[in-house]
C-alpha atoms as a PDB file:
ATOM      1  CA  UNK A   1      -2.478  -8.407 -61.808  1.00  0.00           C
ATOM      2  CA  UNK A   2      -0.146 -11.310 -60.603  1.00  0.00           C
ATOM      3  CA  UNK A   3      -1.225 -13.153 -57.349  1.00  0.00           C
ATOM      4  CA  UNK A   4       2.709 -14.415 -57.055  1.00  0.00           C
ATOM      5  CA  UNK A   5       4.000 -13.745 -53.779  1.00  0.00           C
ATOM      6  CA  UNK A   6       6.792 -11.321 -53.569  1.00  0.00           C
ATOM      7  CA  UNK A   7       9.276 -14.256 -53.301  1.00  0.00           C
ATOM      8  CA  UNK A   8       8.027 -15.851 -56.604  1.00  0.00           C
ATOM      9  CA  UNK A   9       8.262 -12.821 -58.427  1.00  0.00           C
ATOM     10  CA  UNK A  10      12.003 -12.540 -56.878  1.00  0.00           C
ATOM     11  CA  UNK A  11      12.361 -16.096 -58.763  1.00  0.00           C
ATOM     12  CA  UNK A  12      10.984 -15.674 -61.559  1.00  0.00           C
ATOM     13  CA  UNK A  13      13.144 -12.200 -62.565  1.00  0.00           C
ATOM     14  CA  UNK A  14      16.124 -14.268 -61.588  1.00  0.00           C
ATOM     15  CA  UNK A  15      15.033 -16.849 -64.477  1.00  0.00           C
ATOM     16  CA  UNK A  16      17.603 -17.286 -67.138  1.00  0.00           C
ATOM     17  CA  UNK A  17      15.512 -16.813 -69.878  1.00  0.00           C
ATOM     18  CA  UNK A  18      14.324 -13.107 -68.320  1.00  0.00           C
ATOM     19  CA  UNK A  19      14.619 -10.715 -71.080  1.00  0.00           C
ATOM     20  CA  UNK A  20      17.179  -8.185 -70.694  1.00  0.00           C
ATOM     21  CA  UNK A  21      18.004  -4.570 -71.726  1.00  0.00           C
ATOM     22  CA  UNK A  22      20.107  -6.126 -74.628  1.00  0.00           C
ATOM     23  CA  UNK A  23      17.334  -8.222 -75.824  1.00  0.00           C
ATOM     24  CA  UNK A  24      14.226  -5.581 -75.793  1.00  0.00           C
ATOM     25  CA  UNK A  25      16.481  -2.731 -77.355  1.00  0.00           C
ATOM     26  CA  UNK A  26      16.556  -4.231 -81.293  1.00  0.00           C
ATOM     27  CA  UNK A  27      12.695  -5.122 -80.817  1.00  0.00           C
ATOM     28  CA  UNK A  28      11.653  -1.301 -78.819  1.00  0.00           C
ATOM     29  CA  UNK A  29      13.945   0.837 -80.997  1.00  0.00           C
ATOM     30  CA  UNK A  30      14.250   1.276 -84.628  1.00  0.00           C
ATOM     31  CA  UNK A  31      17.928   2.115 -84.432  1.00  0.00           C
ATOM     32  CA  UNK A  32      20.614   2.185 -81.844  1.00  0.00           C
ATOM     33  CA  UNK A  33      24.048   3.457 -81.413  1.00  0.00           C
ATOM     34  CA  UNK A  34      25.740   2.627 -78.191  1.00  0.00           C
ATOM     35  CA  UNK A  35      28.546   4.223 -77.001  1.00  0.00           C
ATOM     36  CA  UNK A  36      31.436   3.788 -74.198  1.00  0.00           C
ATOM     37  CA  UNK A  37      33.059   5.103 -71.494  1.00  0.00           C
ATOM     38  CA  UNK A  38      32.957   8.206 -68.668  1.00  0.00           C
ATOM     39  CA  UNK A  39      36.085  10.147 -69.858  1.00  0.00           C
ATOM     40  CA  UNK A  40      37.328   9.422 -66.438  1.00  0.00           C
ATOM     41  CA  UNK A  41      38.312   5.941 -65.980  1.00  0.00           C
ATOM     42  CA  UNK A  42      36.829   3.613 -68.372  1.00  0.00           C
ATOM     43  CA  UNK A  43      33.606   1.993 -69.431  1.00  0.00           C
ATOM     44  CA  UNK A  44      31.584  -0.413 -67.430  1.00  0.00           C
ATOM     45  CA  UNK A  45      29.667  -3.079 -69.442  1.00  0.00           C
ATOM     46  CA  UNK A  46      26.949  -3.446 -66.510  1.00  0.00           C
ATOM     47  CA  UNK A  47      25.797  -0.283 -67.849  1.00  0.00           C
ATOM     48  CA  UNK A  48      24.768   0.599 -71.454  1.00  0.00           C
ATOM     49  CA  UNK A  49      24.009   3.609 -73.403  1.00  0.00           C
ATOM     50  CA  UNK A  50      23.517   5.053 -76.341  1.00  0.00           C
ATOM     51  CA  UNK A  51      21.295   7.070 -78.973  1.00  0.00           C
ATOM     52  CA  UNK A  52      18.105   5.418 -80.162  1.00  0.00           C
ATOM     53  CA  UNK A  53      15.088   5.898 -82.640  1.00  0.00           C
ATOM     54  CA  UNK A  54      11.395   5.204 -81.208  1.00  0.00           C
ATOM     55  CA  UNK A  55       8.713   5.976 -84.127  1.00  0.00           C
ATOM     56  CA  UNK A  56      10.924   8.817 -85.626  1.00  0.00           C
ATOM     57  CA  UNK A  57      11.653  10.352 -81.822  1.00  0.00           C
ATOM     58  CA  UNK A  58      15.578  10.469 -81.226  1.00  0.00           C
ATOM     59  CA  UNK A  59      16.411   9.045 -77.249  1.00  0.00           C
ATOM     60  CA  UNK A  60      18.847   8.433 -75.344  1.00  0.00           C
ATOM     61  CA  UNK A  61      19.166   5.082 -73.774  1.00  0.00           C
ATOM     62  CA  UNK A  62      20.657   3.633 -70.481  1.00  0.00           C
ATOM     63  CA  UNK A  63      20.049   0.221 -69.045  1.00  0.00           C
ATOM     64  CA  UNK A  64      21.467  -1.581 -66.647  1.00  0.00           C
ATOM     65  CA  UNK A  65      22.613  -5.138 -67.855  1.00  0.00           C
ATOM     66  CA  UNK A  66      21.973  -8.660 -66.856  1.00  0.00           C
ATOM     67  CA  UNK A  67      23.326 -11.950 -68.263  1.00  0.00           C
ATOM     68  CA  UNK A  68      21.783 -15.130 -69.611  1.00  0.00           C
ATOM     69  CA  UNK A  69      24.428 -17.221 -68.527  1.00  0.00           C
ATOM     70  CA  UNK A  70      27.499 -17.319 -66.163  1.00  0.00           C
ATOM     71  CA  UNK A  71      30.208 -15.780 -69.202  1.00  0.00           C
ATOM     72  CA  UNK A  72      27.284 -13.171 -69.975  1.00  0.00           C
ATOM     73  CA  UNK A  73      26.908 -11.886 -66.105  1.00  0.00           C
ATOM     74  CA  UNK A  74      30.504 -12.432 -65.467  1.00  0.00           C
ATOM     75  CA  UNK A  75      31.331  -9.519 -68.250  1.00  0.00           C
ATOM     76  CA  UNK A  76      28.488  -7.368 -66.838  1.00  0.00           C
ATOM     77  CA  UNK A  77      29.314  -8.057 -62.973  1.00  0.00           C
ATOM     78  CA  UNK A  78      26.249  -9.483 -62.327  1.00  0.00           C
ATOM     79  CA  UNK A  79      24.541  -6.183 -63.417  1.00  0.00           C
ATOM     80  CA  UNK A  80      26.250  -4.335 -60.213  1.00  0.00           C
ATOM     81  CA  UNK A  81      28.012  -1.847 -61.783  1.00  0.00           C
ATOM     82  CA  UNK A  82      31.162   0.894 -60.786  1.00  0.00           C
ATOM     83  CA  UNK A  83      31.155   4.186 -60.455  1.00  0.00           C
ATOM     84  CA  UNK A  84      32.149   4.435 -64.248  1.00  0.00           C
ATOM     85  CA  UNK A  85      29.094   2.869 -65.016  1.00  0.00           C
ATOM     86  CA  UNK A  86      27.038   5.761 -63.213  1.00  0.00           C
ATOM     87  CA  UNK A  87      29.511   8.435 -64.364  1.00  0.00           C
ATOM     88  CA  UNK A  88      29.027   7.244 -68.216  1.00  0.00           C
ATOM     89  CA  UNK A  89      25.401   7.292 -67.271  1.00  0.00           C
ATOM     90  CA  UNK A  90      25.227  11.069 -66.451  1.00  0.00           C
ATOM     91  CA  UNK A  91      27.851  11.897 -69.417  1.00  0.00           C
ATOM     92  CA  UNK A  92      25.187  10.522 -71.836  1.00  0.00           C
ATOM     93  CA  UNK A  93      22.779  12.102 -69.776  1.00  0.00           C
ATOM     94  CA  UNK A  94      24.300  15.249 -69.899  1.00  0.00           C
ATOM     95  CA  UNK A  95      24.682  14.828 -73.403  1.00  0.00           C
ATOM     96  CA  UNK A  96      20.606  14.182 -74.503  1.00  0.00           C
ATOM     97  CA  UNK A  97      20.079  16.975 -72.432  1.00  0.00           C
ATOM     98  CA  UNK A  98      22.876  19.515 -74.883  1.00  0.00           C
ATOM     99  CA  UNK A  99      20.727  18.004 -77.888  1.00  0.00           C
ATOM    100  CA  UNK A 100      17.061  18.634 -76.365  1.00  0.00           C
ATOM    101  CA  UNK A 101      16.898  14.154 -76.334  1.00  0.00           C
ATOM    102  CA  UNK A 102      14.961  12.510 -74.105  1.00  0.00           C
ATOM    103  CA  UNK A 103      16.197   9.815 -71.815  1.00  0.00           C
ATOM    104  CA  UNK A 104      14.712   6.250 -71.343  1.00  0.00           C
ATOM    105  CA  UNK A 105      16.092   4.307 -68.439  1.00  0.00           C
ATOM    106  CA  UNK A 106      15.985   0.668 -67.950  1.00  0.00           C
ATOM    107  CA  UNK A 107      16.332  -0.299 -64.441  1.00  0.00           C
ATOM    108  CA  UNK A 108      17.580  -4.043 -63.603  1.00  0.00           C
ATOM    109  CA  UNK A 109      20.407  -4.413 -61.073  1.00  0.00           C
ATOM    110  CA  UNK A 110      20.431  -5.764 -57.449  1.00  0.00           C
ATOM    111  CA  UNK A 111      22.445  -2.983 -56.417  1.00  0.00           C
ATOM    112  CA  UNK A 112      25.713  -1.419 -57.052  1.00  0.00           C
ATOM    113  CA  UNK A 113      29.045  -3.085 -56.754  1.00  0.00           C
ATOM    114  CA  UNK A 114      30.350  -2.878 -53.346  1.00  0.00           C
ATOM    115  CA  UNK A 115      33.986  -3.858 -53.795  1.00  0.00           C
ATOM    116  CA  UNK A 116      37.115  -2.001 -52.162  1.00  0.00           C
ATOM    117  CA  UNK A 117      37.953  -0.279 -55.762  1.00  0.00           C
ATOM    118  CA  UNK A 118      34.727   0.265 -56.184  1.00  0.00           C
ATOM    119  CA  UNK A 119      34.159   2.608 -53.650  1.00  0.00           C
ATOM    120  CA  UNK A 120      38.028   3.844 -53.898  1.00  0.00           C
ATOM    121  CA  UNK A 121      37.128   5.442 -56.942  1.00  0.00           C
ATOM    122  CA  UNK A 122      33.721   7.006 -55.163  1.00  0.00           C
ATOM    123  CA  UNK A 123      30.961   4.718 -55.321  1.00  0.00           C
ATOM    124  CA  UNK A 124      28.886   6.599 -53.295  1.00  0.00           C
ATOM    125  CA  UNK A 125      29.545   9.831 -55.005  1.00  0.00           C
ATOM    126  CA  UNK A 126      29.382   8.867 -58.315  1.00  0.00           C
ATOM    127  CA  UNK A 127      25.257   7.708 -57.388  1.00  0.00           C
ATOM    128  CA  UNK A 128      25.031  10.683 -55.461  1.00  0.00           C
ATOM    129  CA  UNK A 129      25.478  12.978 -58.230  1.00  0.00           C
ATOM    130  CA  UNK A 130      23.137  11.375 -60.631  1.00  0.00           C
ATOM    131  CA  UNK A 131      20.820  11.829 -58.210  1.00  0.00           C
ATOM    132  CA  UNK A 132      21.511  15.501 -58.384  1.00  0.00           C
ATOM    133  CA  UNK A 133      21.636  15.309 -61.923  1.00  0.00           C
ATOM    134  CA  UNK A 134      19.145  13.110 -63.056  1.00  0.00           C
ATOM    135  CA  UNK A 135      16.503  15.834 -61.050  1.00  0.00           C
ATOM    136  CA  UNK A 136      17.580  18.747 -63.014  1.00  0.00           C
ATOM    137  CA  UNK A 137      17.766  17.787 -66.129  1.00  0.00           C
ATOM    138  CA  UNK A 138      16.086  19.884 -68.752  1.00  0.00           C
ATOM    139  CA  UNK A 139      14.545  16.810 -70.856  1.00  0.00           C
ATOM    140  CA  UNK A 140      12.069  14.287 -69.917  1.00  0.00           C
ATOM    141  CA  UNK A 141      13.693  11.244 -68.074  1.00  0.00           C
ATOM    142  CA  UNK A 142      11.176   7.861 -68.016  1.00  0.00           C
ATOM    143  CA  UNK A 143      13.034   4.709 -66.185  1.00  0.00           C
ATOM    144  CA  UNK A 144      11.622   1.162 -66.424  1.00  0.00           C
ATOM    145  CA  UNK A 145      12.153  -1.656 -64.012  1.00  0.00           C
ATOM    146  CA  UNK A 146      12.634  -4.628 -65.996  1.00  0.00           C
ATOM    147  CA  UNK A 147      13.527  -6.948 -62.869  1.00  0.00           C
ATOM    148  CA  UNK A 148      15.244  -6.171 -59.789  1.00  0.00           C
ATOM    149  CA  UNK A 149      15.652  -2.620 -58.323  1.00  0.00           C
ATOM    150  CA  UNK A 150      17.903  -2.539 -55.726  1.00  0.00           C
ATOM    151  CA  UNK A 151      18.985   0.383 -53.463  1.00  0.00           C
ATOM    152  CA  UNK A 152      20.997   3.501 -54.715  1.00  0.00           C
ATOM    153  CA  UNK A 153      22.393   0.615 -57.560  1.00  0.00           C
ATOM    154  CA  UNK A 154      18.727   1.620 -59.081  1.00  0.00           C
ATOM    155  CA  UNK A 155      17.953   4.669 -58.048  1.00  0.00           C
ATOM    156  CA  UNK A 156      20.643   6.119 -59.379  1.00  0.00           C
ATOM    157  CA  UNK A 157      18.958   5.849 -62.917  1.00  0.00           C
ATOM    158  CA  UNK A 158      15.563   6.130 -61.004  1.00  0.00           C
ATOM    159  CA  UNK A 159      15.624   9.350 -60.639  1.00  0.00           C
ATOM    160  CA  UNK A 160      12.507  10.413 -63.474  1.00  0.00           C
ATOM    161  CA  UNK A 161       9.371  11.883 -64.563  1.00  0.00           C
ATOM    162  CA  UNK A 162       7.394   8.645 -64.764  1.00  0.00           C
ATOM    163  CA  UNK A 163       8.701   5.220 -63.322  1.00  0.00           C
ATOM    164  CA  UNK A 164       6.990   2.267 -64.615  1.00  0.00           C
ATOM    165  CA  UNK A 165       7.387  -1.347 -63.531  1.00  0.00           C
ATOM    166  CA  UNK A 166       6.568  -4.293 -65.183  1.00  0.00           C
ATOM    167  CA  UNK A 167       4.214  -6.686 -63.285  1.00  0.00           C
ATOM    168  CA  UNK A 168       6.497  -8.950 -61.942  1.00  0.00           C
ATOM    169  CA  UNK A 169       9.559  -6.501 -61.290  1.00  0.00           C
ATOM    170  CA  UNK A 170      10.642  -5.317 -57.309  1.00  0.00           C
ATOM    171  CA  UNK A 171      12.000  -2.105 -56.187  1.00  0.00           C
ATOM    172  CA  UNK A 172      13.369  -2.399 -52.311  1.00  0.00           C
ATOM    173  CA  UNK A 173      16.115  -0.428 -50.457  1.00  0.00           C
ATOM    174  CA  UNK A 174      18.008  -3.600 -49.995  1.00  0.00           C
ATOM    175  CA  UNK A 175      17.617  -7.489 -51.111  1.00  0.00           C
ATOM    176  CA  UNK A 176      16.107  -9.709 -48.782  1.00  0.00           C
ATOM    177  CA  UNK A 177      18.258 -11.681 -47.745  1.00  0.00           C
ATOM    178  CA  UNK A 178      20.365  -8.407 -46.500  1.00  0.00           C
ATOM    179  CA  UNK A 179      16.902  -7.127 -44.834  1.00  0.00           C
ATOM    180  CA  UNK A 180      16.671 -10.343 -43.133  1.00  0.00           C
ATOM    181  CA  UNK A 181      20.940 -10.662 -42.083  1.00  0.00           C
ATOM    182  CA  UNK A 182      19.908  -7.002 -40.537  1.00  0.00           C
ATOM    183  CA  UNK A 183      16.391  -7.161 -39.002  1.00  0.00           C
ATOM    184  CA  UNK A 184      16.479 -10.829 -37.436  1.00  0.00           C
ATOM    185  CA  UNK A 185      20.659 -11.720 -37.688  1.00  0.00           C
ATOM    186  CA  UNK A 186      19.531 -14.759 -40.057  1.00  0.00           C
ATOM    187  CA  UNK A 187      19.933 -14.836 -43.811  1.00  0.00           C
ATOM    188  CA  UNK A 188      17.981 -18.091 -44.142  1.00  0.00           C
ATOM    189  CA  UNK A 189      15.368 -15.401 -43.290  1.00  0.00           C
ATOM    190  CA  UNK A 190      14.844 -14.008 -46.777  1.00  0.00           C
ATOM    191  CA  UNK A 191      11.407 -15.328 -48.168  1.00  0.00           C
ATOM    192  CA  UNK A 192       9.786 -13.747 -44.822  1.00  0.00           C
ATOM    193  CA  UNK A 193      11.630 -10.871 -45.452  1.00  0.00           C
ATOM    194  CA  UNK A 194      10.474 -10.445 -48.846  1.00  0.00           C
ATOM    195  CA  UNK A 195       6.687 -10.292 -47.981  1.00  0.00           C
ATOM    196  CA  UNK A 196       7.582  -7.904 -45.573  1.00  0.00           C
ATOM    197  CA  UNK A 197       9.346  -5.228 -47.305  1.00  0.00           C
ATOM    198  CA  UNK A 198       6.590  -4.011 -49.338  1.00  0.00           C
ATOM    199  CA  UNK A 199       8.453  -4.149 -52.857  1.00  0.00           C
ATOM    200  CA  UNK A 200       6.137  -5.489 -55.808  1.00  0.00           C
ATOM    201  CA  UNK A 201       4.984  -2.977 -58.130  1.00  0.00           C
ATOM    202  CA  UNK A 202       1.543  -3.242 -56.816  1.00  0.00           C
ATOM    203  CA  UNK A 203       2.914  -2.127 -53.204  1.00  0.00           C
ATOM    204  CA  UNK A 204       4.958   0.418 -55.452  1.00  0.00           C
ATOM    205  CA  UNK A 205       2.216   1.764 -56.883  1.00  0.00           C
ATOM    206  CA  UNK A 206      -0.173   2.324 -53.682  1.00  0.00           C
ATOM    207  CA  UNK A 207       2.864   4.145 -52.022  1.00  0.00           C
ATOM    208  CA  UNK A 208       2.570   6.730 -55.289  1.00  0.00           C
ATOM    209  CA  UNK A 209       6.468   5.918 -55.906  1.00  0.00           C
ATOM    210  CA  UNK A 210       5.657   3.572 -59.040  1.00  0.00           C
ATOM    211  CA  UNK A 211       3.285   5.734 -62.327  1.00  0.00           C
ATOM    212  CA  UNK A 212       1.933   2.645 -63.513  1.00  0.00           C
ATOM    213  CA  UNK A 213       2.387  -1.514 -64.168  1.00  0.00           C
ATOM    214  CA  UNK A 214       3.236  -2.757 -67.329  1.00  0.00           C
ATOM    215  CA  UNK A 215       1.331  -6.335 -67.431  1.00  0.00           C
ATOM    216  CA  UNK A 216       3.351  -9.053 -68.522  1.00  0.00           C
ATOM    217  CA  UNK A 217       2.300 -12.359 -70.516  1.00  0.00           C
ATOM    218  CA  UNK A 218       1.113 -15.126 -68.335  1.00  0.00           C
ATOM    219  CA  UNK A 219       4.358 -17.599 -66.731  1.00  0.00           C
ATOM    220  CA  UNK A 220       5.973 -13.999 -67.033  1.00  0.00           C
ATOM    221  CA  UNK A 221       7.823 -11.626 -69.746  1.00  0.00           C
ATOM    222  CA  UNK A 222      10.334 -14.496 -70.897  1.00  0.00           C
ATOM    223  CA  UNK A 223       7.564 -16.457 -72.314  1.00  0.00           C
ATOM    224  CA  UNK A 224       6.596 -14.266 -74.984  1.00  0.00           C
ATOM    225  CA  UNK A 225       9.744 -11.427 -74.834  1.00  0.00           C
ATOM    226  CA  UNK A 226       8.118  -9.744 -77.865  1.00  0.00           C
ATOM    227  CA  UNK A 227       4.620  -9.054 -76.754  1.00  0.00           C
ATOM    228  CA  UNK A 228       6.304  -7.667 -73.712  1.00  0.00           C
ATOM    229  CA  UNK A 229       8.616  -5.585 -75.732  1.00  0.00           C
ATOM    230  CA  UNK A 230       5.595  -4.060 -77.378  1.00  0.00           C
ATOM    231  CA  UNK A 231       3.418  -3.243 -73.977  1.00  0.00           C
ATOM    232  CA  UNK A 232       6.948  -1.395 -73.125  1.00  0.00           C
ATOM    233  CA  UNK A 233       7.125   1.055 -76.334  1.00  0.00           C
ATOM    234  CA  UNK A 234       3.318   1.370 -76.296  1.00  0.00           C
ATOM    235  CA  UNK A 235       3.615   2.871 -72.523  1.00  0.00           C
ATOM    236  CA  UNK A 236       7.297   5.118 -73.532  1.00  0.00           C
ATOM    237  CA  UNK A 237       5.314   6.658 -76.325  1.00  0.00           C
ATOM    238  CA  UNK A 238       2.755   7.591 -74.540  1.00  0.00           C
ATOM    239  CA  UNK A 239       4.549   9.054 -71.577  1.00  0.00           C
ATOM    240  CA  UNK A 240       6.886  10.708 -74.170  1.00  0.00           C
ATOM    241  CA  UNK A 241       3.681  12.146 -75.836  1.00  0.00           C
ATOM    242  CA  UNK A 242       2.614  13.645 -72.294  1.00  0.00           C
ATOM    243  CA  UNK A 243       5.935  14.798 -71.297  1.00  0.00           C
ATOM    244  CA  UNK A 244       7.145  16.426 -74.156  1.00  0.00           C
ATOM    245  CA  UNK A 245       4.018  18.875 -74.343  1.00  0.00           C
ATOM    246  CA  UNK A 246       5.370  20.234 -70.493  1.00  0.00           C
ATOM    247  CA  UNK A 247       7.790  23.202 -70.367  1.00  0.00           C
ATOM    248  CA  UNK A 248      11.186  23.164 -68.958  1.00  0.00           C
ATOM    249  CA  UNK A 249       9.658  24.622 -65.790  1.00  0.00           C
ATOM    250  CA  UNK A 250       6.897  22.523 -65.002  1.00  0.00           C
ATOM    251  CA  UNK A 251       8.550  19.195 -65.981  1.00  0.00           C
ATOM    252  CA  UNK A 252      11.351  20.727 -63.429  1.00  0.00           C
ATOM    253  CA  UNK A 253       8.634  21.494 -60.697  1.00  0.00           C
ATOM    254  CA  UNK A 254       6.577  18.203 -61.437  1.00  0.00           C
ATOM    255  CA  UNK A 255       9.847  16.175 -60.809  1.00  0.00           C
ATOM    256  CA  UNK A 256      10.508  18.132 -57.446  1.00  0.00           C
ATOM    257  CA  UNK A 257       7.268  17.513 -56.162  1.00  0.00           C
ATOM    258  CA  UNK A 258       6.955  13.827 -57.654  1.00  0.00           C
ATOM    259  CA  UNK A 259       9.657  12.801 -54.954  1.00  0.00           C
ATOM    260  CA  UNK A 260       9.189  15.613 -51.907  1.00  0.00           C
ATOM    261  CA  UNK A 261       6.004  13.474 -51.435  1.00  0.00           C
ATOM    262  CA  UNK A 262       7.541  10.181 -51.152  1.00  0.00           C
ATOM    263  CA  UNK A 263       7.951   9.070 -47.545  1.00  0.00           C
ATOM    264  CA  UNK A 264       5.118  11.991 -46.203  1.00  0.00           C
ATOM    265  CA  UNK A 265       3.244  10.272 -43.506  1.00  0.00           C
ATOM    266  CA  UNK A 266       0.720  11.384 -40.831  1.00  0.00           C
ATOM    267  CA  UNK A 267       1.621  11.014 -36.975  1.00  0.00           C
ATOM    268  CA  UNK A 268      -0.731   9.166 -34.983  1.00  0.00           C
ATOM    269  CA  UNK A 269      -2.248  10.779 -31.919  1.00  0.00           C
ATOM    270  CA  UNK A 270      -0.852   7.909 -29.508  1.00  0.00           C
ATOM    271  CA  UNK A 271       2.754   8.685 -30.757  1.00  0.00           C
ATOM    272  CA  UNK A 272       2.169  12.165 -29.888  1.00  0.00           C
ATOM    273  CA  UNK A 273       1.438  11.443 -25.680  1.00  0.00           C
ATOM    274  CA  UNK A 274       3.902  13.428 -23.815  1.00  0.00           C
ATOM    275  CA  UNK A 275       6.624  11.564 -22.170  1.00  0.00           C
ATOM    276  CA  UNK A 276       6.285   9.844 -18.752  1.00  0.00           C
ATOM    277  CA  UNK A 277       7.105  11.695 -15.948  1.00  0.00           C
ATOM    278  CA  UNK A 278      11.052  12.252 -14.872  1.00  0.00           C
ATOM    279  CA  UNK A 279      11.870  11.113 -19.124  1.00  0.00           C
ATOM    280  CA  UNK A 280      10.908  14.627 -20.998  1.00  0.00           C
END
């Protein structure tokens, strides 16, 4: 696995050259349709999705877009999308779940938008309810982290039967230079913060949030996008193969239980001495 500090790995999934969502669909999938819009308010270009062929198995795909350049990330918003991007998310969602599809996530955004409108037209509900959703759906859901994976911007399509990361990608509750303006009042902070927070897919892993790493080619996945496109529908097909055997019922109860156990901890014994005397 990488020895990159978290900080490098934050640098080198900012690189332009990164793959993105848009480049590993035409070499993952055999065909792809993409479609628009929530039926709401509009459609959000930070978020994509459509209906895709993998090795004769129809899925539905979301992903969560990032640019090459300024003009690209300017038209995706810097991959932090709206509520209409989350709310096209579930429709399509909703959707592979009528037609017995399942759904492949790709997860690369540093969080969602934050903006006044943003959250006048219900940012926080619209990532609430794929949360709902997303847990109940009656079709296998497998999400990807292809870079970044920040806060309820990711989670929001993180919300699966198997999460995978590729070796280089994070997954925090917040960037680190927000961690750092929080914890210690100093931005400047941020490449302490980042080897604090715990957030490489090998720290992923251990805390049994992250099902498995998807190695990427040495200097990184934008050195060789194709062999890294391959490790990615090698491990889809094979969760898809394990998935798909599962009833409605256990893939419902494995879900439930997959994230009732994130966060469990043990107390220690010295946090459990009563209270000095004159403070119970």
């Amino acid at each position: 696995m990488s020895s990159l500090t978290a900080w490098e790995r934050m640098e080198l999934i900012r690189h332009k050259g990164r793959p993105t969502v848009r480049d590993y669909i035409p070499m993952i999938f055999d065909e792809f349709y993409e479609m628009h819009g929530d039926r709401c308010f509009g459609d959000d270009a930070a978020i994509l999705g459509g209906i895709a062929m993998v090795h004769g198995i129809a899925v539905t795909v979301l992903g969560q877009v990032k640019g090459h350049n300024l003009e690209e990330n300017k038209k995706t918003n810097f991959s932090s999308p709206h509520p209409e991007g989350y709310r096209k998310a579930l429709r399509l969602a909703k959707q592979a779940e009528k037609f017995g599809r399942p759904i492949i996530c790709f997860i690369d955004t540093p969080g969602a938008f934050c903006g006044i409108a943003a959250e006048e037209r219900g940012q926080g509900e619209a990532i609430a309810r794929n949360l709902l959703e997303f847990s109940r759906l009656k079709v296998p859901v497998i999400s990807i982290v292809l870079g970044e994976a920040g806060s309820g911007g990711a989670l929001a399509l993180g919300v699966c039967d198997e999460l995978y990361m590729l070796e280089n990608a994070l997954y925090s509750v917040i960037s680190p230079r927000g961690f750092a303006s929080i914890l210690w009042k100093d931005a400047s902070k941020e490449k302490e913060a980042a080897e604090k927070m715990k957030m490489t897919a090998e720290d992923l892993l251990g805390f049994g949030i992250c099902d498995g790493i998807i190695p990427e080619p040495a200097g990184g996945a934008h050195v060789s996008p194709e062999v890294m496109a391959g490790s990615i529908a090698d491990t889809i097909l094979l969760s898809l193969q394990k998935l798909t055997q599962k009833s409605v019922a256990n893939l419902l109860e494995a879900r439930y239980n997959k994230f009732r156990k994130i966060g469990a901890f043990e107390e220690q014994a010295d946090f459990a001495k009563p209270a000095p005397e004159g403070l119970e």
